[in-house]
C-alpha atoms as a PDB file:
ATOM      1  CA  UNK A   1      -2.852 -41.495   7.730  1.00  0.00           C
ATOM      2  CA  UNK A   2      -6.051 -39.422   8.067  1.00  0.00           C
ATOM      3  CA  UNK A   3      -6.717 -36.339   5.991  1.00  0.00           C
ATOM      4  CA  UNK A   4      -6.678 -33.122   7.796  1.00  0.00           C
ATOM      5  CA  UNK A   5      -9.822 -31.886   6.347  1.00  0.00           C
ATOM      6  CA  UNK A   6     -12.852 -34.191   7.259  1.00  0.00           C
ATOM      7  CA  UNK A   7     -15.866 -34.678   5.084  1.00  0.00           C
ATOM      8  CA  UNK A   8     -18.209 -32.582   7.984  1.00  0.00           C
ATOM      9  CA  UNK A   9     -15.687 -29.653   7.411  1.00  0.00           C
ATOM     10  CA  UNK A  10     -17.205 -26.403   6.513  1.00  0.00           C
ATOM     11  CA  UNK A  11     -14.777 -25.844   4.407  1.00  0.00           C
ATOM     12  CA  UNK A  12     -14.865 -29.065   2.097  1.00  0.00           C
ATOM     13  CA  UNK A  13     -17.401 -28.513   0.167  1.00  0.00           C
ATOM     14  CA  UNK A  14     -17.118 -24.352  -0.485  1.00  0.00           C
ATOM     15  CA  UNK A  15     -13.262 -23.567  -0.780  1.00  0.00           C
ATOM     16  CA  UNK A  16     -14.063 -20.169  -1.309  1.00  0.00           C
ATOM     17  CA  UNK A  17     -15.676 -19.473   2.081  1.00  0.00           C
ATOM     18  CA  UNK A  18     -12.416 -19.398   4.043  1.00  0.00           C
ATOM     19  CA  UNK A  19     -11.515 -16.993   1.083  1.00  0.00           C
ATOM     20  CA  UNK A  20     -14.711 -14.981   1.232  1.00  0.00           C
ATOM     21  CA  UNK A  21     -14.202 -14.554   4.945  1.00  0.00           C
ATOM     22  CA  UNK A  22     -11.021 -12.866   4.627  1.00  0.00           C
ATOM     23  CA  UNK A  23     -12.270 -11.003   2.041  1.00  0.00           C
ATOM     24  CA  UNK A  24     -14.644  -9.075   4.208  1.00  0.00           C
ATOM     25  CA  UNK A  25     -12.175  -9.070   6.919  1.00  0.00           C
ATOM     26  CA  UNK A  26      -9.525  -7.207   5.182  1.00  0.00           C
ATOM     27  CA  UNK A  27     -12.256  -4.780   3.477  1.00  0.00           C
ATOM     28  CA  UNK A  28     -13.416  -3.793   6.956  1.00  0.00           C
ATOM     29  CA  UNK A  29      -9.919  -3.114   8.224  1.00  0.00           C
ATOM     30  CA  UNK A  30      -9.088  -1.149   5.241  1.00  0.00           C
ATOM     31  CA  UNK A  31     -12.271   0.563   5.382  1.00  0.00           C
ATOM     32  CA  UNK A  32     -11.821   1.636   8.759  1.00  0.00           C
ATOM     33  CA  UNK A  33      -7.992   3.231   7.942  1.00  0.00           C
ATOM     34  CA  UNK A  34      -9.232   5.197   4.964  1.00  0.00           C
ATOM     35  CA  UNK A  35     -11.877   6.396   7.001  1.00  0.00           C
ATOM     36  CA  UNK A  36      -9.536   7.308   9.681  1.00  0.00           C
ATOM     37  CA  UNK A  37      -7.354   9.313   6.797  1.00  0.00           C
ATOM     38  CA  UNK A  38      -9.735  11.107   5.641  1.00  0.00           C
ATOM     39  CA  UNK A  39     -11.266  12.188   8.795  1.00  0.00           C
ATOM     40  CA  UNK A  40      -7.354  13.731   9.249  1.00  0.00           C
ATOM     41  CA  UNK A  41      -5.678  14.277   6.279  1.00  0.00           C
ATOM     42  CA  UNK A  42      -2.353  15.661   7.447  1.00  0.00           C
ATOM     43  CA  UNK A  43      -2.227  13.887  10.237  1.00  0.00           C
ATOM     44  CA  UNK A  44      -2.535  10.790   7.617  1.00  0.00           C
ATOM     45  CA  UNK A  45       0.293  12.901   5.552  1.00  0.00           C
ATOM     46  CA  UNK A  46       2.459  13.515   8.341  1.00  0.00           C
ATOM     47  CA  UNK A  47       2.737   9.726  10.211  1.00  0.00           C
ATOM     48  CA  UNK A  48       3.199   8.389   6.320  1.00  0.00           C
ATOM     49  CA  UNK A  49       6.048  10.718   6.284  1.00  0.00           C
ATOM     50  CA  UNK A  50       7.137  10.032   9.861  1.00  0.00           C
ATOM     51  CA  UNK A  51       6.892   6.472   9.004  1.00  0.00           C
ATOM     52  CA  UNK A  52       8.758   6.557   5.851  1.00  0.00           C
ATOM     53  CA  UNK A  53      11.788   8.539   7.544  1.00  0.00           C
ATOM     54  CA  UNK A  54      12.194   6.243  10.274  1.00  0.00           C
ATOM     55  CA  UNK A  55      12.314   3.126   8.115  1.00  0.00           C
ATOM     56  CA  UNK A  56      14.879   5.207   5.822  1.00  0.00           C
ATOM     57  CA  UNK A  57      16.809   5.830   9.142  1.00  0.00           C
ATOM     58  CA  UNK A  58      16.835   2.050  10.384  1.00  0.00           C
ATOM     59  CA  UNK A  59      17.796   1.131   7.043  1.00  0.00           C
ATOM     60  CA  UNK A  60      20.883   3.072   7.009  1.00  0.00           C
ATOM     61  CA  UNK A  61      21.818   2.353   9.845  1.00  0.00           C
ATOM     62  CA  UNK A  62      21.420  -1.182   9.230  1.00  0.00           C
ATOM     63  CA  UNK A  63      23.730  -0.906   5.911  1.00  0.00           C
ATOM     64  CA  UNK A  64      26.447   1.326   8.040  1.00  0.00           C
ATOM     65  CA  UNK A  65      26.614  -1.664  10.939  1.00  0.00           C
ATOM     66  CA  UNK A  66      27.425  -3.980   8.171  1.00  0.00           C
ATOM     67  CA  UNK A  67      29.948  -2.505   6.341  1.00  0.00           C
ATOM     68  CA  UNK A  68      31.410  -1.922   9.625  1.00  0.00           C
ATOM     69  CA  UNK A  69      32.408  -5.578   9.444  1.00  0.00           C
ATOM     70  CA  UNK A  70      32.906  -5.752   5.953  1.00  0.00           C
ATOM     71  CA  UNK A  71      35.879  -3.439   4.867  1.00  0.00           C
ATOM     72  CA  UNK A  72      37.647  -6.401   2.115  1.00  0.00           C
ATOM     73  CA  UNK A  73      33.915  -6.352   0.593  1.00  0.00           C
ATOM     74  CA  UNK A  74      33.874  -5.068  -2.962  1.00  0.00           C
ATOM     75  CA  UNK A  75      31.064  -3.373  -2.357  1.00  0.00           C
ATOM     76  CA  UNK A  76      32.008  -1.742   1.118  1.00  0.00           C
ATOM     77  CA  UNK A  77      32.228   1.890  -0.600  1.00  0.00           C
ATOM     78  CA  UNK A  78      29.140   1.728  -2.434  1.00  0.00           C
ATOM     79  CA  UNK A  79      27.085  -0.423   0.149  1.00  0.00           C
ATOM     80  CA  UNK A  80      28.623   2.218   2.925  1.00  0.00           C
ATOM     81  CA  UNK A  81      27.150   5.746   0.187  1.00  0.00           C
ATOM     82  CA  UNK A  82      23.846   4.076   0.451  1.00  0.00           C
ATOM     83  CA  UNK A  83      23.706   3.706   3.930  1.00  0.00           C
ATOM     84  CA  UNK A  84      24.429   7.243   4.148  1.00  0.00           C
ATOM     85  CA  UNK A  85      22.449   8.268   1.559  1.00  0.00           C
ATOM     86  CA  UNK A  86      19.237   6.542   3.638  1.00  0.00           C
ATOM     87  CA  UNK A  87      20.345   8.105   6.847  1.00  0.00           C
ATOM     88  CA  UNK A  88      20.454  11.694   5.145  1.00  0.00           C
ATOM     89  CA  UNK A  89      17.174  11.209   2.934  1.00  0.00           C
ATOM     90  CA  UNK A  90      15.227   9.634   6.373  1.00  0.00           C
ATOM     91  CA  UNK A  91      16.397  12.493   8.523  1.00  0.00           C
ATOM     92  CA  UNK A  92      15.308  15.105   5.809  1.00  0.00           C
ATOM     93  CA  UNK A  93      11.989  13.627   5.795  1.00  0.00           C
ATOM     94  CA  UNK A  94      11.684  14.011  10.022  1.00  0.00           C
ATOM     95  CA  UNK A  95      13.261  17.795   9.790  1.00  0.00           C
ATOM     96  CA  UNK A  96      11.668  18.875   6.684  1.00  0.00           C
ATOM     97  CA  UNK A  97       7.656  16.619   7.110  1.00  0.00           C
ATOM     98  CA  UNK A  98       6.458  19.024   4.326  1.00  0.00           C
ATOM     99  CA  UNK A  99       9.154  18.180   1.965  1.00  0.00           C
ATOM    100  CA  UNK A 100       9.076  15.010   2.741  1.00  0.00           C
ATOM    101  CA  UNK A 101       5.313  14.555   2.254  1.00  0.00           C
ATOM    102  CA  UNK A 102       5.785  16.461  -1.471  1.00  0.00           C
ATOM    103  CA  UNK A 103       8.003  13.703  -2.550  1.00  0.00           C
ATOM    104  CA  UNK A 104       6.298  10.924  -1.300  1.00  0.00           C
ATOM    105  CA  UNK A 105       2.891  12.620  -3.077  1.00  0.00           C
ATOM    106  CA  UNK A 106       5.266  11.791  -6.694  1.00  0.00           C
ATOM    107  CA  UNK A 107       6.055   8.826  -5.561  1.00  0.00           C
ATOM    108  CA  UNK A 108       2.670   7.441  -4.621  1.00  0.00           C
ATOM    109  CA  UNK A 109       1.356   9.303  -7.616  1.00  0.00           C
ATOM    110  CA  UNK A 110       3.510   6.888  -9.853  1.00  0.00           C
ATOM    111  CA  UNK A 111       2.768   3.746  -7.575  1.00  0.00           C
ATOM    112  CA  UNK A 112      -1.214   4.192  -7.798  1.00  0.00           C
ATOM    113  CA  UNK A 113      -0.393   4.546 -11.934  1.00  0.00           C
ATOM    114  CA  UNK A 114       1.338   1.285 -11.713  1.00  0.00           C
ATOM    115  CA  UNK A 115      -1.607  -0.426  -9.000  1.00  0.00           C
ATOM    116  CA  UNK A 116      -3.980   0.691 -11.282  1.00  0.00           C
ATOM    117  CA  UNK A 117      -2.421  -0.265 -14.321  1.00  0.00           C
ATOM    118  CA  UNK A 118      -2.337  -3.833 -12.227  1.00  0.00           C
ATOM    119  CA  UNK A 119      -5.994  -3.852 -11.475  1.00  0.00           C
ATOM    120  CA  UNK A 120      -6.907  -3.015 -14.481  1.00  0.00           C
ATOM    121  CA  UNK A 121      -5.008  -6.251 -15.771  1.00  0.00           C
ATOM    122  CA  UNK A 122      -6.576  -8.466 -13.274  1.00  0.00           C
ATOM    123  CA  UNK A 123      -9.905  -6.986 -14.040  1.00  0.00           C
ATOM    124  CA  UNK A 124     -10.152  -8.410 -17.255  1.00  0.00           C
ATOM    125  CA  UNK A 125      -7.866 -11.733 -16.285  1.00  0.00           C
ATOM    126  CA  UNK A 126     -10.126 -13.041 -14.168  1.00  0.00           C
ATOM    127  CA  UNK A 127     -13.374 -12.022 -15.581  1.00  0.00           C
ATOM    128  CA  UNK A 128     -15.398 -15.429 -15.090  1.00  0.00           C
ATOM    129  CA  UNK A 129     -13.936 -16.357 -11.685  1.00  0.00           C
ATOM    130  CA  UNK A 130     -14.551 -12.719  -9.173  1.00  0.00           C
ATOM    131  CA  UNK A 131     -17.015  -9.658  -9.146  1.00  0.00           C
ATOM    132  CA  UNK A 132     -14.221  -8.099 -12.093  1.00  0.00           C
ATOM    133  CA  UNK A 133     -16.606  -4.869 -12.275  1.00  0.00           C
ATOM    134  CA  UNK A 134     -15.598  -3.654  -8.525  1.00  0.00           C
ATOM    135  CA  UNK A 135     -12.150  -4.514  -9.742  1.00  0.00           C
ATOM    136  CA  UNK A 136     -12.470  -2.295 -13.021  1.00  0.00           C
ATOM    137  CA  UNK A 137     -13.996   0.328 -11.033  1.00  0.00           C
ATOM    138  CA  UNK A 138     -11.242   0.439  -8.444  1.00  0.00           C
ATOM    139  CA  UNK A 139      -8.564   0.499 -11.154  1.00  0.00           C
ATOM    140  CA  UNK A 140      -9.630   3.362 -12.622  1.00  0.00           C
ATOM    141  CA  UNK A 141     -10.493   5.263  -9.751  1.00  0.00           C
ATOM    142  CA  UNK A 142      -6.976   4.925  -8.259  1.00  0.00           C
ATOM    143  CA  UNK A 143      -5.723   5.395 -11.748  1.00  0.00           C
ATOM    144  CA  UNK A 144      -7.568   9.126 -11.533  1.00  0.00           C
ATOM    145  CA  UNK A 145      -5.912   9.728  -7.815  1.00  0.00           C
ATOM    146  CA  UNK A 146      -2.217   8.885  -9.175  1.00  0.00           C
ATOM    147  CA  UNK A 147      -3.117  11.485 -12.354  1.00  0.00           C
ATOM    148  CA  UNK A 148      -4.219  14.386  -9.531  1.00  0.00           C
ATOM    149  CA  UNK A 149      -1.092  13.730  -7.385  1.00  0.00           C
ATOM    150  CA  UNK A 150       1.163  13.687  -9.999  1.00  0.00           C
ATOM    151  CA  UNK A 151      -0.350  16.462 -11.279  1.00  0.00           C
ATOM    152  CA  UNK A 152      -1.183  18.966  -7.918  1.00  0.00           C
ATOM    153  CA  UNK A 153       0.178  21.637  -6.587  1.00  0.00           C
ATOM    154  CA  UNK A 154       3.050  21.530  -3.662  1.00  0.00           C
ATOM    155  CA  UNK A 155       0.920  23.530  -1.437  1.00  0.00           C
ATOM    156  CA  UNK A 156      -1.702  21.045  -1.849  1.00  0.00           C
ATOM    157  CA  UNK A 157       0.554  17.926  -1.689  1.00  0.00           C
ATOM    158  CA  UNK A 158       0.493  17.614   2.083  1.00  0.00           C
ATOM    159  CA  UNK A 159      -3.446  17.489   2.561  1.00  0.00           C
ATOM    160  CA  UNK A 160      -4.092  15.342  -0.845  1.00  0.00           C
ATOM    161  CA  UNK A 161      -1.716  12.495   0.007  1.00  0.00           C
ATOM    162  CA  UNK A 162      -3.796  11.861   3.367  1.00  0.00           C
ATOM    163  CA  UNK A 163      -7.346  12.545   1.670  1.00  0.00           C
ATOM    164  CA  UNK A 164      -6.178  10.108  -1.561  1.00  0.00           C
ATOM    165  CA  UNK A 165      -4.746   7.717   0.980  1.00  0.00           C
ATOM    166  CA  UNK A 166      -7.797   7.852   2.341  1.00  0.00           C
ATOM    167  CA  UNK A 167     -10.022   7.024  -0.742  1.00  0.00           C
ATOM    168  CA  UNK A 168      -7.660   4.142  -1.808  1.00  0.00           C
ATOM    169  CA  UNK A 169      -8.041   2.566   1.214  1.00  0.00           C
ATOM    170  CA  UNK A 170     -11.768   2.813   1.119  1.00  0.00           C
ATOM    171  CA  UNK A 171     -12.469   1.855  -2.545  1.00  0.00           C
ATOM    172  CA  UNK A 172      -9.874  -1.430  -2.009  1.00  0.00           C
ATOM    173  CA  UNK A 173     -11.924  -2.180   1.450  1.00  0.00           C
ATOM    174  CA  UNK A 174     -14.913  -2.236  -0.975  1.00  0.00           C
ATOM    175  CA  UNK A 175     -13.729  -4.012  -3.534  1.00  0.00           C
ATOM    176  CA  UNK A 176     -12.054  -6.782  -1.378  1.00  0.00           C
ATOM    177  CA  UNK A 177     -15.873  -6.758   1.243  1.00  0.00           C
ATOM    178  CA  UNK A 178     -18.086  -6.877  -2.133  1.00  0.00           C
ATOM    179  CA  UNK A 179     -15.608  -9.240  -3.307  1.00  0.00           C
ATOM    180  CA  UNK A 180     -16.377 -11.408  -0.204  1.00  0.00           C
ATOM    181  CA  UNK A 181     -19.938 -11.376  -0.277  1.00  0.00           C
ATOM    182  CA  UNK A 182     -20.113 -12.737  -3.697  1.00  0.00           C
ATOM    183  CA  UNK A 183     -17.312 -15.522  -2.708  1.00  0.00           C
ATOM    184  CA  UNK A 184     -20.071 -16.199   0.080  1.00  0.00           C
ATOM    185  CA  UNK A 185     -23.138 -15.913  -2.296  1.00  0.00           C
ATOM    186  CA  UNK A 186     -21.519 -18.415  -5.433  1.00  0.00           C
END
């Protein structure tokens, strides 16, 4: 049976490269978003929002139309709150956008904490093996953002959720192109 990787195969001799290569892929395309937030903050804010209801709306929906079929299920009552519950909390967030953009600034203020708090980790994991200085770096700096959010004003929720957005995107696009061109260059 032949081997699906020959011995003329770019890829044979530097299993990184194919890595590397996505590397600066993905740090161009999240480059390019956080560029794109910034350059409109709310707008950012708002279709995160708009986003998030929808999915909240789908999901209910999708937990109603089962416990449609599902009355003996021990669950039914619980399973049929949530769906409600989703429904309610996903049309709140496409009636009330500014609302709904103040809770999702706590929200992503606790989920940078916890991505940094991850980066951080893998910083100083994998110390030998990848540029772990671009990965300390962004750590910290999205460790900083989830401190402000958590920590801002309402009024100032709704533009600092798109602008932070924004700057995540662009330091991880860093990390993962600088991340690439040392894969390429080792």
């Amino acid at each position: 049976m032949a081997s699906t990787h020959s011995a003329e195969s770019p890829w044979a001799d530097r299993p990184s490269s194919q890595l590397a290569t996505w590397c600066l892929v993905l740090g161009g395309v999240l480059a390019v978003l956080g560029g794109l937030a910034l350059a409109s903050p709310w707008a950012a804010s708002t279709l995160i929002d708009v986003f998030c209801g929808v999915t909240l709306i789908a999901a209910g929906i999708s937990q109603l139309a089962m416990t449609a079929g599902t009355f003996s299920f021990r669950g039914f009552w619980l399973t049929l709150l949530c769906g409600a519950l989703s429904i309610v909390a996903g049309t709140g967030m496409l009636v009330l956008p500014k609302a709904g953009v103040e809770a999702l600034v706590i929200f992503l203020g606790i989920m940078l904490l916890f991505e940094a708090a991850a980066k951080l980790t893998a910083a100083f994991a994998i110390r030998e093996n990848y540029p772990w200085g671009w990965l300390l770096f962004d750590g910290l700096l999205t460790g900083v953002l989830g401190g402000i959010l958590l920590t801002t004003q309402p009024a100032e929720a709704s533009i600092l959720l798109g602008v932070f957005v924004g700057i995540n995107l662009l330091s991880s696009g860093a990390t993962f192109a600088c991340a690439g061109l040392w894969l390429k260059n080792h």
